[in-house]
N, C-alpha and C. Protein backbone atom coordinates (compact mmCIF):
# COMPACT_ATOMS: atom_id res chain seq x y z
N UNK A 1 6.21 10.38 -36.45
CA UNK A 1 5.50 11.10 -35.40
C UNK A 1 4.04 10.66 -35.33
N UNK A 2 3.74 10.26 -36.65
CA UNK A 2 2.42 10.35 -36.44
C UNK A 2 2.28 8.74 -35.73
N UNK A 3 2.77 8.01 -35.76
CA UNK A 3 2.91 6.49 -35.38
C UNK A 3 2.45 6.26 -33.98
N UNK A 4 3.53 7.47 -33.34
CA UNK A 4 3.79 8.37 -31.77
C UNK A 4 2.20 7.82 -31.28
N UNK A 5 1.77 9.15 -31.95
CA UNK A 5 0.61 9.57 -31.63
C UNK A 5 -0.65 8.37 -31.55
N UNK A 6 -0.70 7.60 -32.63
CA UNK A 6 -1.79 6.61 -32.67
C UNK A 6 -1.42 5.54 -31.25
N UNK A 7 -0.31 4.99 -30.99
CA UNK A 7 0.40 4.36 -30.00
C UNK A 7 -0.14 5.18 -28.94
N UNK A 8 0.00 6.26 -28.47
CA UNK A 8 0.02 6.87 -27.68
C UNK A 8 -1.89 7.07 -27.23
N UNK A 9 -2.32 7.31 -28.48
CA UNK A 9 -4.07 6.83 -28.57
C UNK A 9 -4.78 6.04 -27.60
N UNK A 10 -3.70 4.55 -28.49
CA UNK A 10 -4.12 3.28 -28.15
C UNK A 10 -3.95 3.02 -26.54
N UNK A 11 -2.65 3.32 -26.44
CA UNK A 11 -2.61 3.39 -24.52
C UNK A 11 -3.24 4.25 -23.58
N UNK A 12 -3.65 5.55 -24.08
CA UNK A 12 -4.98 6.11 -23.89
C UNK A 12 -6.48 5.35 -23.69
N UNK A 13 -6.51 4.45 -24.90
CA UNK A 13 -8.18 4.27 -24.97
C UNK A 13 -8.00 2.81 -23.86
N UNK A 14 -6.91 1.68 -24.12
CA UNK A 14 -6.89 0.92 -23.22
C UNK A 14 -6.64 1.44 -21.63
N UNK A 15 -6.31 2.46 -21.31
CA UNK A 15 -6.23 3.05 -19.48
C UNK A 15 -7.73 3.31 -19.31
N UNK A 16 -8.27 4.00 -20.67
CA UNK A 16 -9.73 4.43 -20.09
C UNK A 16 -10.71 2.95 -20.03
N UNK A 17 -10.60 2.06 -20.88
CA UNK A 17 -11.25 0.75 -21.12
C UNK A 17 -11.02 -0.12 -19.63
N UNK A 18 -9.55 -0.20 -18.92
CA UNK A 18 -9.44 -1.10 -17.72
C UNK A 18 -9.61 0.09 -16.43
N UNK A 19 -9.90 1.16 -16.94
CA UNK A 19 -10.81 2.19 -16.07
C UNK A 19 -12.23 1.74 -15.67
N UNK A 20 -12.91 1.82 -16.51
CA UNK A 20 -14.35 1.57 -16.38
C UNK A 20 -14.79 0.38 -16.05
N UNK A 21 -13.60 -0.76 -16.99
CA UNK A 21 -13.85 -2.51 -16.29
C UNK A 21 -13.67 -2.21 -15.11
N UNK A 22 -12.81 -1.66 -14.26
CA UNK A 22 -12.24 -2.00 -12.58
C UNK A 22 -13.38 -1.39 -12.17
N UNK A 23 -14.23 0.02 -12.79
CA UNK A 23 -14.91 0.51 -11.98
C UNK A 23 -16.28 -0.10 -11.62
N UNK A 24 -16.51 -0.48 -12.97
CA UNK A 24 -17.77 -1.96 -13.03
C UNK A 24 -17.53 -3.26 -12.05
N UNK A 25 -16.50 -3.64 -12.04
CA UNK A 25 -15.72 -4.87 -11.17
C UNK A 25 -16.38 -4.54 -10.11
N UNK A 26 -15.85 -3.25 -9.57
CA UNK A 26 -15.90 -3.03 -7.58
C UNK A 26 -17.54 -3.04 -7.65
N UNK A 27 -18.24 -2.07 -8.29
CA UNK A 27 -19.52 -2.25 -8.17
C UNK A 27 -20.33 -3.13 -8.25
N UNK A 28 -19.74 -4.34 -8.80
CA UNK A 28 -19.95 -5.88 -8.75
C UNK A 28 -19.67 -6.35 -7.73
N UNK A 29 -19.00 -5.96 -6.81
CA UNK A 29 -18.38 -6.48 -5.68
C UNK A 29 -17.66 -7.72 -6.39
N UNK A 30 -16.87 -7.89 -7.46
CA UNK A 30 -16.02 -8.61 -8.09
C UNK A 30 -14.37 -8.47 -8.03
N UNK A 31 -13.88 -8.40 -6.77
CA UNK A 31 -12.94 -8.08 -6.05
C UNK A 31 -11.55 -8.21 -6.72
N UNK A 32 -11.91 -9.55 -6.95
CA UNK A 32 -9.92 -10.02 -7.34
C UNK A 32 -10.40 -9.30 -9.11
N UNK A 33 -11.36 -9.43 -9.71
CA UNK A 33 -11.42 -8.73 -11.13
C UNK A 33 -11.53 -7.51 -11.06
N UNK A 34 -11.37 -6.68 -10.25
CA UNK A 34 -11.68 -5.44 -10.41
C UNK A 34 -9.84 -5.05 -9.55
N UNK A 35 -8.84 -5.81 -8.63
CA UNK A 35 -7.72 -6.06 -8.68
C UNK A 35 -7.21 -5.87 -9.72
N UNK A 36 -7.21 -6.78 -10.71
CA UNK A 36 -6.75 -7.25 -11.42
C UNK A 36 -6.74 -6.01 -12.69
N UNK A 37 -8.03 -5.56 -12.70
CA UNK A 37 -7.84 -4.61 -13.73
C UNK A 37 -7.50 -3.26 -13.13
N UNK A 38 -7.43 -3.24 -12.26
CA UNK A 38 -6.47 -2.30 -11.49
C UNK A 38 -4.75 -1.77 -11.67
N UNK A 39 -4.51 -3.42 -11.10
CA UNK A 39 -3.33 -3.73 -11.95
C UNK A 39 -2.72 -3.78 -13.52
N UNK A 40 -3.04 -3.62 -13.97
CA UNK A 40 -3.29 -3.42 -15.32
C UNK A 40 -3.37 -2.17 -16.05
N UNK A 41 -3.94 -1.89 -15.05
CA UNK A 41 -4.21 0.10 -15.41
C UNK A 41 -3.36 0.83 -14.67
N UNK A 42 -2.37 0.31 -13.63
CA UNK A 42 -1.50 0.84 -13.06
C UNK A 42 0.08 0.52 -13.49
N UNK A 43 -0.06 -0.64 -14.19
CA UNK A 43 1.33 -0.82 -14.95
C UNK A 43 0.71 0.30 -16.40
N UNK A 44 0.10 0.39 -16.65
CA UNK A 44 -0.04 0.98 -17.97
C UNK A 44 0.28 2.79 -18.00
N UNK A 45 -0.28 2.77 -16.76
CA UNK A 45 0.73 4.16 -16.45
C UNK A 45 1.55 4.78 -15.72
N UNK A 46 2.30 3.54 -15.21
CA UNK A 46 3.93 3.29 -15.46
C UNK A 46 4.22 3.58 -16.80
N UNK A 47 3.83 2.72 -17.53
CA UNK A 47 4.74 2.75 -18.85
C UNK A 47 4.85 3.76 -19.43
N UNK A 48 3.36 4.67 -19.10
CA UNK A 48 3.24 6.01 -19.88
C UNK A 48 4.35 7.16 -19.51
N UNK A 49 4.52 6.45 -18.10
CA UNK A 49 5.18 7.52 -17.16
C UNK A 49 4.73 8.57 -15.90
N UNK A 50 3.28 8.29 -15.67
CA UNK A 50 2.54 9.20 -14.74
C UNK A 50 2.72 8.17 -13.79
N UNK A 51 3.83 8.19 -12.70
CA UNK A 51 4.06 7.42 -11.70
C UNK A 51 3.03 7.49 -10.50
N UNK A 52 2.90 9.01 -10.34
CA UNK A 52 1.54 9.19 -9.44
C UNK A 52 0.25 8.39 -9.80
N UNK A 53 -0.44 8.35 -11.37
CA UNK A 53 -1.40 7.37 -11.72
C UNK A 53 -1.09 6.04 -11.23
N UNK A 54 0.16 5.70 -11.24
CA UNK A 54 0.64 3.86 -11.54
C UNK A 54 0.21 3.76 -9.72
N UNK A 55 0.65 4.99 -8.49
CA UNK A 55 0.61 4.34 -7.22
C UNK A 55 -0.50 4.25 -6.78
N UNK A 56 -1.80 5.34 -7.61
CA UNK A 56 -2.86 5.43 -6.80
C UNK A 56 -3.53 3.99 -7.41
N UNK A 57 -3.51 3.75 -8.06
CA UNK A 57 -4.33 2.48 -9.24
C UNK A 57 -3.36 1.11 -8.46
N UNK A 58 -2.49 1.43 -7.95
CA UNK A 58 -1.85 -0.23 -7.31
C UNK A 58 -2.74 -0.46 -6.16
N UNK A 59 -3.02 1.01 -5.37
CA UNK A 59 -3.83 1.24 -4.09
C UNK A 59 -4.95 0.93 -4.41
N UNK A 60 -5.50 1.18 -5.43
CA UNK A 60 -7.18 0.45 -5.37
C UNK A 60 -7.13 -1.03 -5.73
N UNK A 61 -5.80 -1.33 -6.23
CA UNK A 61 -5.69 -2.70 -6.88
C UNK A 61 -5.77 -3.59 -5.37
N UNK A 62 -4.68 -3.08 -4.42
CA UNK A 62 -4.53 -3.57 -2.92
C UNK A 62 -6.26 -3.49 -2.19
N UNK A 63 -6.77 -2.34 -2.53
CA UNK A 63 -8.00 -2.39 -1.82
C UNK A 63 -9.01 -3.52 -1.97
N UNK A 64 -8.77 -3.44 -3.24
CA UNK A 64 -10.15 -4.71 -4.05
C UNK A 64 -9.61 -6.25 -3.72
N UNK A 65 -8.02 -6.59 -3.54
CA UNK A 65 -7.57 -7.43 -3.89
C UNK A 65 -7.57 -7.96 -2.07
N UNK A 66 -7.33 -6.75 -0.97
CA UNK A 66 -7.71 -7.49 0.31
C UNK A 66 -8.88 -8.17 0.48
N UNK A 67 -10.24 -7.67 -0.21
CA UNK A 67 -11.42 -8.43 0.32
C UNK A 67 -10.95 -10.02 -0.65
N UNK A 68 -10.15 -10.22 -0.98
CA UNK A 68 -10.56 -11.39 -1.53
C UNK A 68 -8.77 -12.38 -1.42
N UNK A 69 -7.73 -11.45 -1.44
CA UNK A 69 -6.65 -12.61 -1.72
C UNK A 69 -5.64 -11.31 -0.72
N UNK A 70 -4.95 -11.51 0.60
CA UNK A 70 -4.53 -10.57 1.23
C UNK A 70 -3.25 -10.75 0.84
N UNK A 71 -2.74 -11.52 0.24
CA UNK A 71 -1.16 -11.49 -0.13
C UNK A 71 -0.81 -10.72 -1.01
N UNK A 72 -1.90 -10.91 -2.45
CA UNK A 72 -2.08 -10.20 -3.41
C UNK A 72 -2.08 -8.76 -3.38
N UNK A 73 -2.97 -8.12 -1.66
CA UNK A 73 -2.86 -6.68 -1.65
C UNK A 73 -1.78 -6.03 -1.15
N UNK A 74 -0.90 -7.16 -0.39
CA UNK A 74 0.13 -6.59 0.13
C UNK A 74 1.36 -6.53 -1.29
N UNK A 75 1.06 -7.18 -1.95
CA UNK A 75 1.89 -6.80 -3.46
C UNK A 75 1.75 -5.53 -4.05
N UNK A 76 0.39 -5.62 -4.14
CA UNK A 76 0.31 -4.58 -4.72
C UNK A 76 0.41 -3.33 -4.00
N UNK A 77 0.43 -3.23 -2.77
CA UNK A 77 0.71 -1.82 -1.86
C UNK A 77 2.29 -1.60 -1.73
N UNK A 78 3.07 -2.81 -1.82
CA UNK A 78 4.55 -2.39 -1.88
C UNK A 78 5.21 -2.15 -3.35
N UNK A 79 4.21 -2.53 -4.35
CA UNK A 79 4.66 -1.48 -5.65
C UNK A 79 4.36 -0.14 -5.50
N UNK A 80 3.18 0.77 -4.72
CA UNK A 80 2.63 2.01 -4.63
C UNK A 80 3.76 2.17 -3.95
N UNK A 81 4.23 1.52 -2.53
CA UNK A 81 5.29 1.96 -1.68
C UNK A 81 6.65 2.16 -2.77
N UNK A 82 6.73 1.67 -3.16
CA UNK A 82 8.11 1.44 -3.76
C UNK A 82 8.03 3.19 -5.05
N UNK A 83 6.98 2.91 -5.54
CA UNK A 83 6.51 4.40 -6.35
C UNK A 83 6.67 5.58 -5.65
N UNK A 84 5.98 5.83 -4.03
CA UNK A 84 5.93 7.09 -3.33
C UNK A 84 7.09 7.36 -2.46
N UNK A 85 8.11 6.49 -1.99
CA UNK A 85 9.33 6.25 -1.83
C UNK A 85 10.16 6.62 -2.92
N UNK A 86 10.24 6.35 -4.03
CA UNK A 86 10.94 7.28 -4.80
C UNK A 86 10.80 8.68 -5.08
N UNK A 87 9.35 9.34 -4.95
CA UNK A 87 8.82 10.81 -5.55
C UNK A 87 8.98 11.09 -3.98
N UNK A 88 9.33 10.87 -2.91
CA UNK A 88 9.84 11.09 -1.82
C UNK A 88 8.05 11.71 -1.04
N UNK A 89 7.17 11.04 -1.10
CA UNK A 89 6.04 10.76 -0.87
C UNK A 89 6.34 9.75 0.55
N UNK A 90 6.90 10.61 1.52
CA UNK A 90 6.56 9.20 2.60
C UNK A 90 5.80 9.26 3.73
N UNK A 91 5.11 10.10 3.72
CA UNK A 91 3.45 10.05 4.24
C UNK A 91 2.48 8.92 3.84
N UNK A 92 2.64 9.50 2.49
CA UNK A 92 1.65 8.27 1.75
C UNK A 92 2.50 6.48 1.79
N UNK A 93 3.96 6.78 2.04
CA UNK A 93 4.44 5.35 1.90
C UNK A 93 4.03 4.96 3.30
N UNK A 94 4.42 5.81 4.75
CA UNK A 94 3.73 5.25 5.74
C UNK A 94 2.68 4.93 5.97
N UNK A 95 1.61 5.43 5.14
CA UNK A 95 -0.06 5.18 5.16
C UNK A 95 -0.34 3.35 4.66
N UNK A 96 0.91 3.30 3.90
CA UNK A 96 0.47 2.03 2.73
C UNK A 96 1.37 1.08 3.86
N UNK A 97 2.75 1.48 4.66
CA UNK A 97 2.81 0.21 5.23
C UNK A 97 2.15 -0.16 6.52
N UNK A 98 1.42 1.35 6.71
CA UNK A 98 0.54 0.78 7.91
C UNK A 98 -0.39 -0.29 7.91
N UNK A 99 -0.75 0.30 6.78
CA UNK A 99 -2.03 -0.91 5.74
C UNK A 99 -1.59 -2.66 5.86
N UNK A 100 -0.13 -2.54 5.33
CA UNK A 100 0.29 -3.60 5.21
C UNK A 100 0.47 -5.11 6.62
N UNK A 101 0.74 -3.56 7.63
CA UNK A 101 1.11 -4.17 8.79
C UNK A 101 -0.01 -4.84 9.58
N UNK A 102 -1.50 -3.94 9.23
CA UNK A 102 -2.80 -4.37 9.86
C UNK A 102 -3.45 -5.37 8.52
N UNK A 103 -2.85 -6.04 7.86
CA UNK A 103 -3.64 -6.62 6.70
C UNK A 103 -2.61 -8.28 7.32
N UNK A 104 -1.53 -7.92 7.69
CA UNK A 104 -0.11 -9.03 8.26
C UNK A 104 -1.61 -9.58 9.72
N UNK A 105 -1.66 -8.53 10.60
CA UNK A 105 -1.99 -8.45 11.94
C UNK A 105 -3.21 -9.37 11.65
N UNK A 106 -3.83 -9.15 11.07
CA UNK A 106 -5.64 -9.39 10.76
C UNK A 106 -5.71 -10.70 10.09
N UNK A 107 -5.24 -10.56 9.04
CA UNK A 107 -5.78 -11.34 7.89
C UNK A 107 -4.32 -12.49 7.69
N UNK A 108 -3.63 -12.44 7.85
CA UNK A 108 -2.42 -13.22 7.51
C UNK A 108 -1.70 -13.98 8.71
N UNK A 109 -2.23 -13.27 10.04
CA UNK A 109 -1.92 -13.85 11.29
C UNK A 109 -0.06 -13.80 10.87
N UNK A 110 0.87 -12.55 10.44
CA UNK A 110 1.98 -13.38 10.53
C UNK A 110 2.60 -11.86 11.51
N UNK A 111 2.95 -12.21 12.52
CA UNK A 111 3.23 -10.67 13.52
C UNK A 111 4.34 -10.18 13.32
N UNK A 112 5.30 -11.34 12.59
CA UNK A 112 6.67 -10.68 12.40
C UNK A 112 6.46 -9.51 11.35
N UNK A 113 6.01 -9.99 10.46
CA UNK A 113 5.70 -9.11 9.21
C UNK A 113 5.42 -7.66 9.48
N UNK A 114 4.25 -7.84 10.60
CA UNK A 114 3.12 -6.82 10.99
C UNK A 114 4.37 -6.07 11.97
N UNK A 115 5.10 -6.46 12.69
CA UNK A 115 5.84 -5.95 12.99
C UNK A 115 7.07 -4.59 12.91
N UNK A 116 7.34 -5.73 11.18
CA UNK A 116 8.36 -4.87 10.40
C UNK A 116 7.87 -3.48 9.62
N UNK A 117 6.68 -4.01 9.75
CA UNK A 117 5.93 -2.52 8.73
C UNK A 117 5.64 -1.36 9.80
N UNK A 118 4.56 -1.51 10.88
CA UNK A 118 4.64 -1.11 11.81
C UNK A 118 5.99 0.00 12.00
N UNK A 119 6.98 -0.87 12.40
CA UNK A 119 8.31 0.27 12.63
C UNK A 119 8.47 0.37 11.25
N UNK A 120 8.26 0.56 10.20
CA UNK A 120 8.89 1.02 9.12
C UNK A 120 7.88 2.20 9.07
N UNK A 121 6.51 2.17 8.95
CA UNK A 121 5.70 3.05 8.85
C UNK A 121 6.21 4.00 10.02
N UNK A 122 6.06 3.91 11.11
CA UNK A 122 6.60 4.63 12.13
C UNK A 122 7.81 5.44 11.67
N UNK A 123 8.91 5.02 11.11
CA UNK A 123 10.22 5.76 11.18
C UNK A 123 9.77 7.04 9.79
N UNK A 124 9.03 6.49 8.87
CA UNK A 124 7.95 7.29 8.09
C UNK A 124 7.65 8.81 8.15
N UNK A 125 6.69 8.16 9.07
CA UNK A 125 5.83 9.11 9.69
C UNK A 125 6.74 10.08 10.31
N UNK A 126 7.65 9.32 11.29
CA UNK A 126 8.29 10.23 12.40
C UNK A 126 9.79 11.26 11.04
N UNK A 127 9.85 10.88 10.35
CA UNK A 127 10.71 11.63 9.20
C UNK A 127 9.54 13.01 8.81
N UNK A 128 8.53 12.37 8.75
CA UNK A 128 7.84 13.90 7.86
C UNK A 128 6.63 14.55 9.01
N UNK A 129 7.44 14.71 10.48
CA UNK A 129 7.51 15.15 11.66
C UNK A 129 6.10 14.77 12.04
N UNK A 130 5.03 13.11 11.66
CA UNK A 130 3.56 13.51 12.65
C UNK A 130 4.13 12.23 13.26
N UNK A 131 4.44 12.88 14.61
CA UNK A 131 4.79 12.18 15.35
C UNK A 131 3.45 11.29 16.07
N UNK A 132 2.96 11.56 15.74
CA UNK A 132 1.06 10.80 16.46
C UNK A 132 1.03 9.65 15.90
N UNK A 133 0.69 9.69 14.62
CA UNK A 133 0.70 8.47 13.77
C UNK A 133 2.13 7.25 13.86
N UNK A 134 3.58 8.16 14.09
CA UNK A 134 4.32 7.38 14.61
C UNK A 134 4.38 6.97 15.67
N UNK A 135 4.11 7.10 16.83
CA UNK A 135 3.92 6.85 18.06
C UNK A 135 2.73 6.18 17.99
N UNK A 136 1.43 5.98 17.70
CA UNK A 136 0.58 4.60 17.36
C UNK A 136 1.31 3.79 16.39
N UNK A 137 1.65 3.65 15.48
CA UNK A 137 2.73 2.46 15.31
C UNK A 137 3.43 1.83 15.77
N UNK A 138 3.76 2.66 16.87
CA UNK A 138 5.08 2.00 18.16
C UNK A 138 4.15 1.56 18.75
N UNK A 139 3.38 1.74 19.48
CA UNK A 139 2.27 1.20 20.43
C UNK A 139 2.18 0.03 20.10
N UNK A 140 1.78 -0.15 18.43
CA UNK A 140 1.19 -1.84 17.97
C UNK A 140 2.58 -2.27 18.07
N UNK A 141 3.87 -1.78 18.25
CA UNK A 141 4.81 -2.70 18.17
C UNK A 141 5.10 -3.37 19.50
N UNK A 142 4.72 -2.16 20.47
CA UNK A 142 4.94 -2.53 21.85
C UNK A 142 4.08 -3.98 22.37
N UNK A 143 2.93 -3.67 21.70
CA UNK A 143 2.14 -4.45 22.22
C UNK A 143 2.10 -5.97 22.03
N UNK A 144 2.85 -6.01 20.15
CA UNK A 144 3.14 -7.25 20.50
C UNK A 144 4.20 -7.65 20.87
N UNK A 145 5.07 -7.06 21.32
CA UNK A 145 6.51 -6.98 21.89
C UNK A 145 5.90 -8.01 23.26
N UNK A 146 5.13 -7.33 24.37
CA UNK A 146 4.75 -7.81 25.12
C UNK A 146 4.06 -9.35 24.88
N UNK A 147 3.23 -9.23 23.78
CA UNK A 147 2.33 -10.42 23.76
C UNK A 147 3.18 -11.83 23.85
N UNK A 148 4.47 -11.45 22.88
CA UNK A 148 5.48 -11.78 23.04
C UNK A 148 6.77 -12.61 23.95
N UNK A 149 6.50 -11.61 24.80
CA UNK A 149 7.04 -11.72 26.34
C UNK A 149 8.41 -11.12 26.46
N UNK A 150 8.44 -10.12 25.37
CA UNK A 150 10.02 -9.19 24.91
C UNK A 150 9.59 -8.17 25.63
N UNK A 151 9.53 -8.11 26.89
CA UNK A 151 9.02 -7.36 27.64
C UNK A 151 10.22 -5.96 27.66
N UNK A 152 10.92 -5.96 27.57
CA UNK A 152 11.93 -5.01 27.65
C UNK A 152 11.88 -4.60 26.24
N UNK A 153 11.71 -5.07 25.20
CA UNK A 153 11.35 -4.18 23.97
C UNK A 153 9.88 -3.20 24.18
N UNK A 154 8.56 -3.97 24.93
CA UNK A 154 7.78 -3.21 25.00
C UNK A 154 8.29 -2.09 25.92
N UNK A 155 8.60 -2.05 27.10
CA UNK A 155 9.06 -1.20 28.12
C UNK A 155 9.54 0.22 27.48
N UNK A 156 10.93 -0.48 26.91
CA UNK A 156 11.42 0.35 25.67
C UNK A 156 10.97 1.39 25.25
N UNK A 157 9.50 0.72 24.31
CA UNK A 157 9.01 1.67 23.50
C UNK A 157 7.64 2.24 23.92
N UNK A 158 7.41 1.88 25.13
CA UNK A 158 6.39 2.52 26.12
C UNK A 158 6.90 3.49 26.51
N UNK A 159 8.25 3.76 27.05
CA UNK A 159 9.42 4.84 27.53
C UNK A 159 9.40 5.62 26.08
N UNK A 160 9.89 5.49 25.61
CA UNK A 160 10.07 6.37 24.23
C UNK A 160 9.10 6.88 23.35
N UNK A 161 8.02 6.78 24.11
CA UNK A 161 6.37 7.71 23.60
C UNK A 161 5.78 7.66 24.59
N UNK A 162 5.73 7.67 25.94
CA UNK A 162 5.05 8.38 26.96
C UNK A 162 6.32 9.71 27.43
């Protein structure tokens, strides 16, 4: 037992140690290192078992890790997704693939992507009844539906939220 306990210490003093590095990192404006120890501090409590700690710590990992590597944040926001999707958190999972979809839109130029999140966030949202936030998701879908020239997909979903 007592073994337990020192183990249990040690993964204590290391969460608080890649605590304070990440928090030093961002205030550095040291982006992918303050990611990184993000990550780090969010698998670590996984392991502990505080799944809520592991999604919010992937989310700052995604935050720090867009100003500097956007693939990297979209990793790390579909481990938080994949976390708040299980604790049946899907507010917060629609929040993170909205993220994902405007990080696709912006920064990654890839629309299919931005697409898929978009309606995924949407069906989300529209499950845990704010239909507002789902219905601007459809919008960005419509829109590039159109940009597109899938004009009958935008139509579609212009009809089905006006």
């Amino acid at each position: 037992m007592i073994n337990f306990y020192r183990g249990s210490s040690r993964v204590d003093e290391a969460m608080d140690l890649y605590q304070q590095a990440a928090n030093k990192f961002k205030m550095a404006k040291k982006w992918s290192s303050a990611g990184h120890a993000f990550t780090e501090l969010a698998a670590l409590h996984g392991k502990a078992g505080s799944r809520l700690d592991a999604a919010t710590n992937f989310v700052e990992a995604g935050n720090c890790y867009k100003k500097t590597d956007p693939n990297e944040s979209v990793n790390c926001l579909l481990k938080a997704i994949e976390i708040y999707t299980d604790m049946g958190k899907f507010t917060m999972a629609a929040k993170h693939h909205q993220s994902i979809a405007e990080i696709y839109e912006t920064e990654v130029a890839d629309i299919e992507k931005a697409i898929q999140h978009f309606e995924q966030a949407s069906d989300y949202f529209r499950g845990e009844e704010n239909n507002s936030s789902a219905n601007k998701c459809l919008l960005k879908v419509a829109m590039f539906a159109a940009q597109m020239e899938n004009y009958e997909k935008a139509i579609q979903i212009y009809e089905q939220v006006c």
